[in-house]
C-alpha atoms as a PDB file:
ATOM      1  CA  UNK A   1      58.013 -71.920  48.476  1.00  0.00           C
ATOM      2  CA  UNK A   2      57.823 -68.631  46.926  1.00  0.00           C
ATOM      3  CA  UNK A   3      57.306 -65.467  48.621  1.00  0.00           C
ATOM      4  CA  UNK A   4      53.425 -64.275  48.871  1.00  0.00           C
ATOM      5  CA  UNK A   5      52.697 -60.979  48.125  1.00  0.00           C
ATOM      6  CA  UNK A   6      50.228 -59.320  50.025  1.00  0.00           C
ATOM      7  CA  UNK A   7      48.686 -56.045  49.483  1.00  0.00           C
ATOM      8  CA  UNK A   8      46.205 -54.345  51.863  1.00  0.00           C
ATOM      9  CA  UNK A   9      44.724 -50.827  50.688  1.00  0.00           C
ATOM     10  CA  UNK A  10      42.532 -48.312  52.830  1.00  0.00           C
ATOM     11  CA  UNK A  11      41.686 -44.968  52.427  1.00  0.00           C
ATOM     12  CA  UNK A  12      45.113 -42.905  53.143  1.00  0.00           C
ATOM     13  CA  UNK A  13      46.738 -46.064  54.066  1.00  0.00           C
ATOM     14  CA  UNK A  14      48.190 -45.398  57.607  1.00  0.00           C
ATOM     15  CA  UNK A  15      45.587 -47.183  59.863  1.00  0.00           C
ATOM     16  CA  UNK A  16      46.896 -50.256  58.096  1.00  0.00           C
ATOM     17  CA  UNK A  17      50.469 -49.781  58.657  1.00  0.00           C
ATOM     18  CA  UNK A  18      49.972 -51.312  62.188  1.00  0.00           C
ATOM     19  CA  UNK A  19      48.131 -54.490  60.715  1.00  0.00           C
ATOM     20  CA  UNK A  20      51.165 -54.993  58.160  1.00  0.00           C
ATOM     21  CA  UNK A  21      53.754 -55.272  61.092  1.00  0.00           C
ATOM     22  CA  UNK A  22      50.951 -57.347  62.995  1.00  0.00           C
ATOM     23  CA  UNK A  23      50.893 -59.360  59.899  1.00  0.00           C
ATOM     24  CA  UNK A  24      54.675 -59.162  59.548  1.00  0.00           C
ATOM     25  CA  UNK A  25      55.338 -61.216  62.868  1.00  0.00           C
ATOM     26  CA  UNK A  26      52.616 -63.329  62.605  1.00  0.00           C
ATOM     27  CA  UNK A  27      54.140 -64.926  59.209  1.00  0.00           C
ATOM     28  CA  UNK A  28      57.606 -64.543  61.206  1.00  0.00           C
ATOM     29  CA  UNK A  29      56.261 -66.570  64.028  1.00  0.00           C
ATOM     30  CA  UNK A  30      54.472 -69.154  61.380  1.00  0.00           C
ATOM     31  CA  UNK A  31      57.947 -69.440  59.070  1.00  0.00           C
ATOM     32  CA  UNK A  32      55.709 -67.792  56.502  1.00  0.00           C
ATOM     33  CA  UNK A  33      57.755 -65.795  53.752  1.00  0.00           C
ATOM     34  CA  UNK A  34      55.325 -62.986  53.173  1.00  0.00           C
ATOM     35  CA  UNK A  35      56.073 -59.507  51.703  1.00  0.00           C
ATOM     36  CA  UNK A  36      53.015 -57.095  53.366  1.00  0.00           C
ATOM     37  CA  UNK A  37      52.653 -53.783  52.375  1.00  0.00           C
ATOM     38  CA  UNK A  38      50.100 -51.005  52.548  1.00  0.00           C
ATOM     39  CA  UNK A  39      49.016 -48.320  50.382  1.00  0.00           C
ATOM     40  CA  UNK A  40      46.045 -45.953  49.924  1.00  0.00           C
ATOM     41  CA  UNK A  41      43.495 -45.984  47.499  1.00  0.00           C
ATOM     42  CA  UNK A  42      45.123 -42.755  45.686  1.00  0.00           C
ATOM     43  CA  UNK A  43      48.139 -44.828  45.112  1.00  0.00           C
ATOM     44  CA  UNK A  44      46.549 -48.583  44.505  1.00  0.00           C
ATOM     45  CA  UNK A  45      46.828 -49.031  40.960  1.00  0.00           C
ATOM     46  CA  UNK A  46      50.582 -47.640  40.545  1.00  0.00           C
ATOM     47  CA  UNK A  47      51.118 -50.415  43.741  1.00  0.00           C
ATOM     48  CA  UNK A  48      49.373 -53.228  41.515  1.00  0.00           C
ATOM     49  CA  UNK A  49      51.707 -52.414  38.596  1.00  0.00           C
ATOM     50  CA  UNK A  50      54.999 -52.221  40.059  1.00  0.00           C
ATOM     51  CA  UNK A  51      54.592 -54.955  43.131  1.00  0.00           C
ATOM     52  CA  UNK A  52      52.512 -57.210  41.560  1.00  0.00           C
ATOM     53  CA  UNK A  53      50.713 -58.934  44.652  1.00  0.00           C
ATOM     54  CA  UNK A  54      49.205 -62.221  45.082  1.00  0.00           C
ATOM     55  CA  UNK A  55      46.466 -61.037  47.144  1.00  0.00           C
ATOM     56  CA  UNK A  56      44.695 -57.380  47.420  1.00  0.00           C
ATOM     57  CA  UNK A  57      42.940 -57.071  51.015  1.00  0.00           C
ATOM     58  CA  UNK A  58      40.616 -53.642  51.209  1.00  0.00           C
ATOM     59  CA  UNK A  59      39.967 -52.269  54.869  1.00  0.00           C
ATOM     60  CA  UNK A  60      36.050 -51.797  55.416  1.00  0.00           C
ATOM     61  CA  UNK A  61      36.335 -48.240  54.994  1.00  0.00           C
ATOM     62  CA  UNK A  62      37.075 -48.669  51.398  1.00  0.00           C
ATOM     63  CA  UNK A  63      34.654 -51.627  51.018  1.00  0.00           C
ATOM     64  CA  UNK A  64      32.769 -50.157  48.644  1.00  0.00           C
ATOM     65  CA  UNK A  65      35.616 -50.530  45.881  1.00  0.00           C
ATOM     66  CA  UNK A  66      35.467 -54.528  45.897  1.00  0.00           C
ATOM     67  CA  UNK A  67      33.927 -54.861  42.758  1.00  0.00           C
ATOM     68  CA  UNK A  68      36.369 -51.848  41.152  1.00  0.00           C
ATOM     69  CA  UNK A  69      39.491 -53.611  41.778  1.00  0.00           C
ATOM     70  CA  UNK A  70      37.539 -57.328  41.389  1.00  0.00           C
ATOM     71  CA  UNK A  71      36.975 -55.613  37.578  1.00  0.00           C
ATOM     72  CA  UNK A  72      41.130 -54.579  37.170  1.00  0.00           C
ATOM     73  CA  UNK A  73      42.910 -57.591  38.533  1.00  0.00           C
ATOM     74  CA  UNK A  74      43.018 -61.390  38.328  1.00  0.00           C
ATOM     75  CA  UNK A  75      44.411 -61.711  41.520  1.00  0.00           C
ATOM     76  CA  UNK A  76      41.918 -62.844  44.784  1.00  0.00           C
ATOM     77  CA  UNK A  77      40.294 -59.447  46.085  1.00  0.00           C
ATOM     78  CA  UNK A  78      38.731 -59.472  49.964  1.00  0.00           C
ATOM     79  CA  UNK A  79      37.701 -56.989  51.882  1.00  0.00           C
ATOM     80  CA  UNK A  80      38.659 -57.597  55.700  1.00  0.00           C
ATOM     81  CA  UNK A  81      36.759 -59.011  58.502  1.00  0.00           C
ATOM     82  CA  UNK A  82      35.877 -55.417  59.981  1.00  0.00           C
ATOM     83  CA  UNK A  83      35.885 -57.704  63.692  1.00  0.00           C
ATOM     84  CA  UNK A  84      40.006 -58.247  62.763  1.00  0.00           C
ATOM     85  CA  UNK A  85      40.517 -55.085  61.542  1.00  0.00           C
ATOM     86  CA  UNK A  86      38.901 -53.511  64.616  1.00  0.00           C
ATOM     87  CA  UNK A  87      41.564 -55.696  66.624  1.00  0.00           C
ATOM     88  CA  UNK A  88      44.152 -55.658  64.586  1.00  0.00           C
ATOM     89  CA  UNK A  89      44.174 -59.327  64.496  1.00  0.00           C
ATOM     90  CA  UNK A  90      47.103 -59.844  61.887  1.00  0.00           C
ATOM     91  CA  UNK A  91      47.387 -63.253  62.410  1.00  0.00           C
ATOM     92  CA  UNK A  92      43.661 -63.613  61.542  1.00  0.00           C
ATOM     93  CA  UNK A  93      44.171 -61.319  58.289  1.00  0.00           C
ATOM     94  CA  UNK A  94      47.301 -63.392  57.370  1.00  0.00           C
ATOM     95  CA  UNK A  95      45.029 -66.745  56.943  1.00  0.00           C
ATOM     96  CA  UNK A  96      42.939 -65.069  55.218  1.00  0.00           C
ATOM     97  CA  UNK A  97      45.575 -63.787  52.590  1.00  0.00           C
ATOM     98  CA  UNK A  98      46.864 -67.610  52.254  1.00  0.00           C
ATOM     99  CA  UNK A  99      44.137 -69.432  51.649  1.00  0.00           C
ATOM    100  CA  UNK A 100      42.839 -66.460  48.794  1.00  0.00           C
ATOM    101  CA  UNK A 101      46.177 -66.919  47.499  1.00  0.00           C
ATOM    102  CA  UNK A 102      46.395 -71.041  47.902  1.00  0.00           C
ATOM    103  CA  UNK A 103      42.363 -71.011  46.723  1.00  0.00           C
END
């Protein structure tokens, strides 16, 4: 199984840094191989050139740029469940990733 790619973006890209390493040990825990990273919205597009991810996750503060990066990229866009975001539920956000990137 290859590696999945998974990109989450907010708006200056720190809040998220916690959900990646929540993220991180939840596909540890699950035997998931899973490369997470998070950027900011300044920086998005340079991220989906060089990285190429499977999956692009938006926080809700940056919601309202679905449909912008749905437009750019053929890869499954979401924006995440504001409830797991608010608790920093990686393991949550992680199944969510998959099954965009299994469809």
């Amino acid at each position: 199984m290859s590696v999945k790619k998974i990109m989450l973006v907010c708006a200056a890209g720190m809040s998220t840094s916690l959900l990646v390493s929540k993220m991180q040990q939840a596909a540890k825990d699950q035997g998931i191989e899973a490369e997470i990273f998070a950027t900011a919205v300044a920086d998005a597009d340079n991220q989906l050139e060089t990285q190429k991810p499977d999956v692009l996750m938006l926080g809700p503060q940056v919601s309202y740029m679905l449909n912008e990066f749905k437009d750019k990229v053929d890869i499954p866009v979401e924006v995440i469940n504001m409830q797991d975001y608010g608790m920093m539920n990686g393991t949550k956000v992680l199944t969510t990733a998959l099954k965009l990137i299994n469809g």
